[in-house]
C-alpha atoms as a PDB file:
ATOM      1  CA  UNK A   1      87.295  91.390 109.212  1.00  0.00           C
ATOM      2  CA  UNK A   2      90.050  94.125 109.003  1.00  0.00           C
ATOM      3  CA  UNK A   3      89.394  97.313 108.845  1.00  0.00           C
ATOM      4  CA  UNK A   4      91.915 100.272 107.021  1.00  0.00           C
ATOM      5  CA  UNK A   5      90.588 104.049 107.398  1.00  0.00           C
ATOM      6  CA  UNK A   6      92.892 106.639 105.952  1.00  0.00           C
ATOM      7  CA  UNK A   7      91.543 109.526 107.570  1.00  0.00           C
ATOM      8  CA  UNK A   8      90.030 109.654 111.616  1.00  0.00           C
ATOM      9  CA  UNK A   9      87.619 112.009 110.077  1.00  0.00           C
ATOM     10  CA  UNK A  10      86.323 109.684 107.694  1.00  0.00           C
ATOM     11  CA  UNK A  11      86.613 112.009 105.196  1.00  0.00           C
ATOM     12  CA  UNK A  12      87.726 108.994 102.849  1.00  0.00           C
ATOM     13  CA  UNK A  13      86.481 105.837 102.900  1.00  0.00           C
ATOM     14  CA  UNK A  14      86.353 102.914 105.283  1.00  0.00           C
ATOM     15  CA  UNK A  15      88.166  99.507 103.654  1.00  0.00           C
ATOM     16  CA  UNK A  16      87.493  96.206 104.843  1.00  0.00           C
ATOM     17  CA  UNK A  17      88.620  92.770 104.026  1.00  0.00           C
ATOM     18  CA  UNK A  18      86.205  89.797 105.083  1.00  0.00           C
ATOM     19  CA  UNK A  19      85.614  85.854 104.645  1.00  0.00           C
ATOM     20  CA  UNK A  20      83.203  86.312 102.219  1.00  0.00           C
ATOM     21  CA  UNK A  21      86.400  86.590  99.959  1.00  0.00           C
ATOM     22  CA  UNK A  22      84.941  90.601  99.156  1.00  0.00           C
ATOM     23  CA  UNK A  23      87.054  93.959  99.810  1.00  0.00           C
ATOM     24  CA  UNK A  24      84.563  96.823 100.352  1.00  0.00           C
ATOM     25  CA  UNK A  25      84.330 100.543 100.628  1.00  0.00           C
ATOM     26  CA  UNK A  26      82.682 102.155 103.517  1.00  0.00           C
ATOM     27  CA  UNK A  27      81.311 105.414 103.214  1.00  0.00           C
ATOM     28  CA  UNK A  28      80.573 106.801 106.907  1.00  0.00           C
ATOM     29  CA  UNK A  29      80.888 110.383 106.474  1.00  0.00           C
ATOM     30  CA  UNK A  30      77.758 110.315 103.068  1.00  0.00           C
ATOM     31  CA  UNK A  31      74.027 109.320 104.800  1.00  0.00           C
ATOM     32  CA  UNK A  32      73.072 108.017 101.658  1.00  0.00           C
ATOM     33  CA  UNK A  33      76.350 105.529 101.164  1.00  0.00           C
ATOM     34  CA  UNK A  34      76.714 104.950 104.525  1.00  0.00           C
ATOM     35  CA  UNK A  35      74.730 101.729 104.680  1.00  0.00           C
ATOM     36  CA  UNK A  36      75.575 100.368 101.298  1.00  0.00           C
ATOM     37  CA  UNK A  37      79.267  99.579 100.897  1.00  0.00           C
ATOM     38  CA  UNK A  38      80.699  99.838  97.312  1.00  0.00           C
ATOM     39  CA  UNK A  39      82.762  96.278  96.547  1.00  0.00           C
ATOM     40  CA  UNK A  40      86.197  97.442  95.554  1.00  0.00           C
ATOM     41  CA  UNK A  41      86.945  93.944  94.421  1.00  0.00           C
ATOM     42  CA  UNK A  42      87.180  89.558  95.662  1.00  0.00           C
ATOM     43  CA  UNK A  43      89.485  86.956  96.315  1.00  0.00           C
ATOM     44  CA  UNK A  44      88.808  83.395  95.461  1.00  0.00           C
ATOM     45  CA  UNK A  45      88.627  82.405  99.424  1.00  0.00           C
ATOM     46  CA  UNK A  46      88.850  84.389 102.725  1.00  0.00           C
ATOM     47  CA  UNK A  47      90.571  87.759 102.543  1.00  0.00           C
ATOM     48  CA  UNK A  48      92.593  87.921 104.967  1.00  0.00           C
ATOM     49  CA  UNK A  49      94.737  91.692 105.584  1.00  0.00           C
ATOM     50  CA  UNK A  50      94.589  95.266 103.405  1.00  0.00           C
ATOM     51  CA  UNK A  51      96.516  97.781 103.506  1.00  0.00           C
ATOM     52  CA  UNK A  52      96.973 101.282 102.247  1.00  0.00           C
ATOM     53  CA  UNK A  53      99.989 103.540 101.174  1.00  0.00           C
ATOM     54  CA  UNK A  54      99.051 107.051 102.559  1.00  0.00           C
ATOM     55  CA  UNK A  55     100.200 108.574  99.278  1.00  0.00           C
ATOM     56  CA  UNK A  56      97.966 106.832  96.412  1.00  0.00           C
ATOM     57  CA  UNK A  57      94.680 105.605  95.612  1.00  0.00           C
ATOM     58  CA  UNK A  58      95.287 101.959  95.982  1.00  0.00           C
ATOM     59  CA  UNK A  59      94.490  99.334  98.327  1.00  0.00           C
ATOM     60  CA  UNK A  60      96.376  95.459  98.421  1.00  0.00           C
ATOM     61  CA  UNK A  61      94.529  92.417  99.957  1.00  0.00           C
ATOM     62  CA  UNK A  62      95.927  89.493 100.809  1.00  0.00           C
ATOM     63  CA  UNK A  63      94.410  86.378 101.438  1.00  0.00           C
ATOM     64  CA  UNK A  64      93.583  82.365 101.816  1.00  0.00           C
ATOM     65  CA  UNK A  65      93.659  82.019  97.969  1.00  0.00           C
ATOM     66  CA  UNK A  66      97.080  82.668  98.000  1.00  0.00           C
ATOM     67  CA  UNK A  67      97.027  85.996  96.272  1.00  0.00           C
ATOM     68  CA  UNK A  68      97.888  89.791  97.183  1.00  0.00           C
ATOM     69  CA  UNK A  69      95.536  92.000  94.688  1.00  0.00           C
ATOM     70  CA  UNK A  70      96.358  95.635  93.992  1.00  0.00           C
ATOM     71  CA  UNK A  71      93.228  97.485  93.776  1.00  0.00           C
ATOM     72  CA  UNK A  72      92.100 101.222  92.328  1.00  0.00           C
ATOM     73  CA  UNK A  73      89.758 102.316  95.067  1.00  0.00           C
ATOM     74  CA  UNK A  74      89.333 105.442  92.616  1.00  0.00           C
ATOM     75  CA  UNK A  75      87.880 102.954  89.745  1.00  0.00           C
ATOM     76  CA  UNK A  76      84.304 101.017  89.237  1.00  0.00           C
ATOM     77  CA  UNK A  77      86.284  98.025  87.641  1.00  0.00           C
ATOM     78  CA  UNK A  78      86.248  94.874  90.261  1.00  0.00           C
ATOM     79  CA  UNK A  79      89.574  93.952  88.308  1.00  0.00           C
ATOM     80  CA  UNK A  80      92.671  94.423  90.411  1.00  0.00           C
ATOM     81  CA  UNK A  81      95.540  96.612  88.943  1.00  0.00           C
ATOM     82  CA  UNK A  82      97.879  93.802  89.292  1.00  0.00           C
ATOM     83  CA  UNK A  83      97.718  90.092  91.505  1.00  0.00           C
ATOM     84  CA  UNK A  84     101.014  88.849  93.027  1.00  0.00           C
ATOM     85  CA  UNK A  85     101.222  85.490  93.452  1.00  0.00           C
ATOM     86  CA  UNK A  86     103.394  83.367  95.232  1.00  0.00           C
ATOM     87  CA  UNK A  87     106.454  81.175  93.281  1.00  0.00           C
ATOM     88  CA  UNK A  88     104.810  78.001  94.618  1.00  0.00           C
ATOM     89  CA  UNK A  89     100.749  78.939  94.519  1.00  0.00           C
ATOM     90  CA  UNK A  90     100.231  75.357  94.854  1.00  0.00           C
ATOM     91  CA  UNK A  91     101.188  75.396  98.598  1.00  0.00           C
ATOM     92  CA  UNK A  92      99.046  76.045 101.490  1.00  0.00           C
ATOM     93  CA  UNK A  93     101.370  77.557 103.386  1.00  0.00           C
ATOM     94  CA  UNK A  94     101.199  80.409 100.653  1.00  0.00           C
ATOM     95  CA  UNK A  95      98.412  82.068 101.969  1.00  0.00           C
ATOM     96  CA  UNK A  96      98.807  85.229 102.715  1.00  0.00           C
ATOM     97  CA  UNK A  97      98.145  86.611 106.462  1.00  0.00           C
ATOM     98  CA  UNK A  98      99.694  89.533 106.750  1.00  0.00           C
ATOM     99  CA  UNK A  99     100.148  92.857 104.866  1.00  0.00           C
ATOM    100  CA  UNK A 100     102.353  96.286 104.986  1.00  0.00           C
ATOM    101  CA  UNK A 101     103.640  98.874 102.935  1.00  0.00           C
ATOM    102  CA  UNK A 102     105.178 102.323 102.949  1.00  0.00           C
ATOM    103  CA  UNK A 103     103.513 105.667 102.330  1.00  0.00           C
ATOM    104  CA  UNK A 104     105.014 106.211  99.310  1.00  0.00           C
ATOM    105  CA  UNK A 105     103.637 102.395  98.507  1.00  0.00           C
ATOM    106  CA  UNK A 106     106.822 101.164  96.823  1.00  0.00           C
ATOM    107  CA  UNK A 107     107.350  97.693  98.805  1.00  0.00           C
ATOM    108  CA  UNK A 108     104.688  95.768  99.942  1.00  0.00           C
ATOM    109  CA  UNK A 109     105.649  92.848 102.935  1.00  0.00           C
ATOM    110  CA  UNK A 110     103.596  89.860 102.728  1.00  0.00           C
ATOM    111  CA  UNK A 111     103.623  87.095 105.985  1.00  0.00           C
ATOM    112  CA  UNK A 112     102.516  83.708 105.246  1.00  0.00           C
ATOM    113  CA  UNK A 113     102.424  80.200 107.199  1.00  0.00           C
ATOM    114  CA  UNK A 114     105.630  79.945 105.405  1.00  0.00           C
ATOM    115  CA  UNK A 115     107.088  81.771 108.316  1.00  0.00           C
ATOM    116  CA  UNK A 116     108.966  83.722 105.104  1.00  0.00           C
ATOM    117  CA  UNK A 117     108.325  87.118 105.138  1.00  0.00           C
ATOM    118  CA  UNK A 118     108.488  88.406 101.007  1.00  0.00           C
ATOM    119  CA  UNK A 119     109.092  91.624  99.652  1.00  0.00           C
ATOM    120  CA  UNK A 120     107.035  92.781  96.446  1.00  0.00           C
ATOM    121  CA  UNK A 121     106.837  95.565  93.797  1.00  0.00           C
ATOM    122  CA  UNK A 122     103.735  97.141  94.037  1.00  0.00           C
ATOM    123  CA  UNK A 123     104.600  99.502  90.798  1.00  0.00           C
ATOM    124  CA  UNK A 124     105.952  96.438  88.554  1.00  0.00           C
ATOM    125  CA  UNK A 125     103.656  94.235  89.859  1.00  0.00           C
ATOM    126  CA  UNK A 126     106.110  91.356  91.024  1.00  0.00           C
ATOM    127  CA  UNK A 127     108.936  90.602  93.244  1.00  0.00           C
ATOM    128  CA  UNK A 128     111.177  93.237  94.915  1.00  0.00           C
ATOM    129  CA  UNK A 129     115.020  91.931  94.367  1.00  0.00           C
ATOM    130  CA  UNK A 130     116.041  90.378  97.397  1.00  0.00           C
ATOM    131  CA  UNK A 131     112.908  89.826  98.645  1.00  0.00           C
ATOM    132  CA  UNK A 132     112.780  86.845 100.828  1.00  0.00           C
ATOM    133  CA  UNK A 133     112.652  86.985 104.371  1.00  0.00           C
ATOM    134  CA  UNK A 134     113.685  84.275 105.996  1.00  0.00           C
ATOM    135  CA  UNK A 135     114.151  83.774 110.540  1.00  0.00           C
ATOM    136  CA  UNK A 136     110.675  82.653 111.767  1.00  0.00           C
ATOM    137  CA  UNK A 137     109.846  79.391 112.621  1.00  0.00           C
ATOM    138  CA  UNK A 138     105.991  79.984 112.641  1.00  0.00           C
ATOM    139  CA  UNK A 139     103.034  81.674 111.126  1.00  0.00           C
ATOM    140  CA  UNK A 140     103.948  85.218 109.979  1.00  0.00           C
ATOM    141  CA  UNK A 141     100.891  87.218 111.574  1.00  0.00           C
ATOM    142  CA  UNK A 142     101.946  90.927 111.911  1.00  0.00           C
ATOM    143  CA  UNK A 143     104.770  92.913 109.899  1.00  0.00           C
ATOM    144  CA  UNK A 144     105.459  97.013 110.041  1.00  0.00           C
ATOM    145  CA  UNK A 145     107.518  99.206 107.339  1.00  0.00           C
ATOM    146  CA  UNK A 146     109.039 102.540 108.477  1.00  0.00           C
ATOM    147  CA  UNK A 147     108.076 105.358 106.952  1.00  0.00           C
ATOM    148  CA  UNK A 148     111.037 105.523 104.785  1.00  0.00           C
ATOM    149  CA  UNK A 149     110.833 101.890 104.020  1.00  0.00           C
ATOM    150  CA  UNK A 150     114.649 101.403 105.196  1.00  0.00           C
ATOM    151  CA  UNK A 151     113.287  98.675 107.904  1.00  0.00           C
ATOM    152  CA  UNK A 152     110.788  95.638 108.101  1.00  0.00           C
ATOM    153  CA  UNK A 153     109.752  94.344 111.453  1.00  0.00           C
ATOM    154  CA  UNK A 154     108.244  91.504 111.505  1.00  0.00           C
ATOM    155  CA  UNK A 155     107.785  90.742 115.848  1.00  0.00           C
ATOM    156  CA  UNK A 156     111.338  90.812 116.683  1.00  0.00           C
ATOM    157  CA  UNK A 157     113.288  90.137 113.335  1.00  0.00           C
ATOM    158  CA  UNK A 158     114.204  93.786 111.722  1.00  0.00           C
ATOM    159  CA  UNK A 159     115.928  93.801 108.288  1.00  0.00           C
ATOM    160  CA  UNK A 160     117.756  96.714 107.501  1.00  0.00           C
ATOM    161  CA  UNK A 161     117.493  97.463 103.905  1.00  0.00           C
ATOM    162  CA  UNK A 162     121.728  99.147 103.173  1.00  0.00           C
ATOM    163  CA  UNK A 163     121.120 100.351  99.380  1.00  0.00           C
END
């Protein structure tokens, strides 16, 4: 299960991803929610990573299904805002294990068994321009944005972003 907490106070909710394919809100701070997580939304198989831009109410999960779902944690629907899919969804190796974005929360990095790291628009709802990754030679498991979203590291490999 991952886990993404916004504030160490738990003033805001608790998000976690699990293999039951469902994202959920955890309430820790509210006795009465505390033990009865709201379900922000599902995946069609395990969800694997979420992830949270420190400046908006959305959440994006990744996962086995092949799918990174943009999610209003501020609405009751369990429809995401947008889905990004991969070119080739027919692929295994599309699966999604690995999530970041920026604090403003415009580029989301997704790392796949592809060993491709891909860069997407969370905003439009597709692919960033230039977007495609490429250096690994296995799984991608872990990837970090800077704060002003001029770098990706992914392990060792850094791309430097020169617009």
């Amino acid at each position: 299960m991952s886990i993404w907490s916004s504030d160490s106070l738990f003033t805001l909710p608790v998000v976690s991803a699990s293999s039951d394919g469902t994202i959920k809100a955890w309430y820790p701070h509210d006795p009465e929610l505390s033990s009865n997580p709201a379900i922000i939304g599902r995946h069609g198989d395990y969800v694997r990573c979420v992830v949270n831009p420190r400046q908006h109410n959305w959440v994006a999960s990744g996962g086995f299904d092949r799918t990174i779902k943009i999610w209003d944690v501020m609405s009751s629907k369990l429809e995401p805002t947008h889905t990004l899919a991969h070119p080739d969804s027919s692929t295994t190796k599309a699966s999604i294990y690995a999530l970041a974005t920026d604090p403003a929360g415009s580029v989301i990095a997704s790392g796949s068994p592809e060993r491709v790291v891909r860069l997407w628009d969370p905003r439009a709802g597709s692919r960033h321009s230039g977007g495609k990754l490429v250096g690994h030679t296995d799984n991608i498991r872990s990837i970090l944005i800077s704060d002003d979203a001029r770098y990706v590291s992914i392990y060792l490999l850094i791309y430097t972003d020169s617009h």
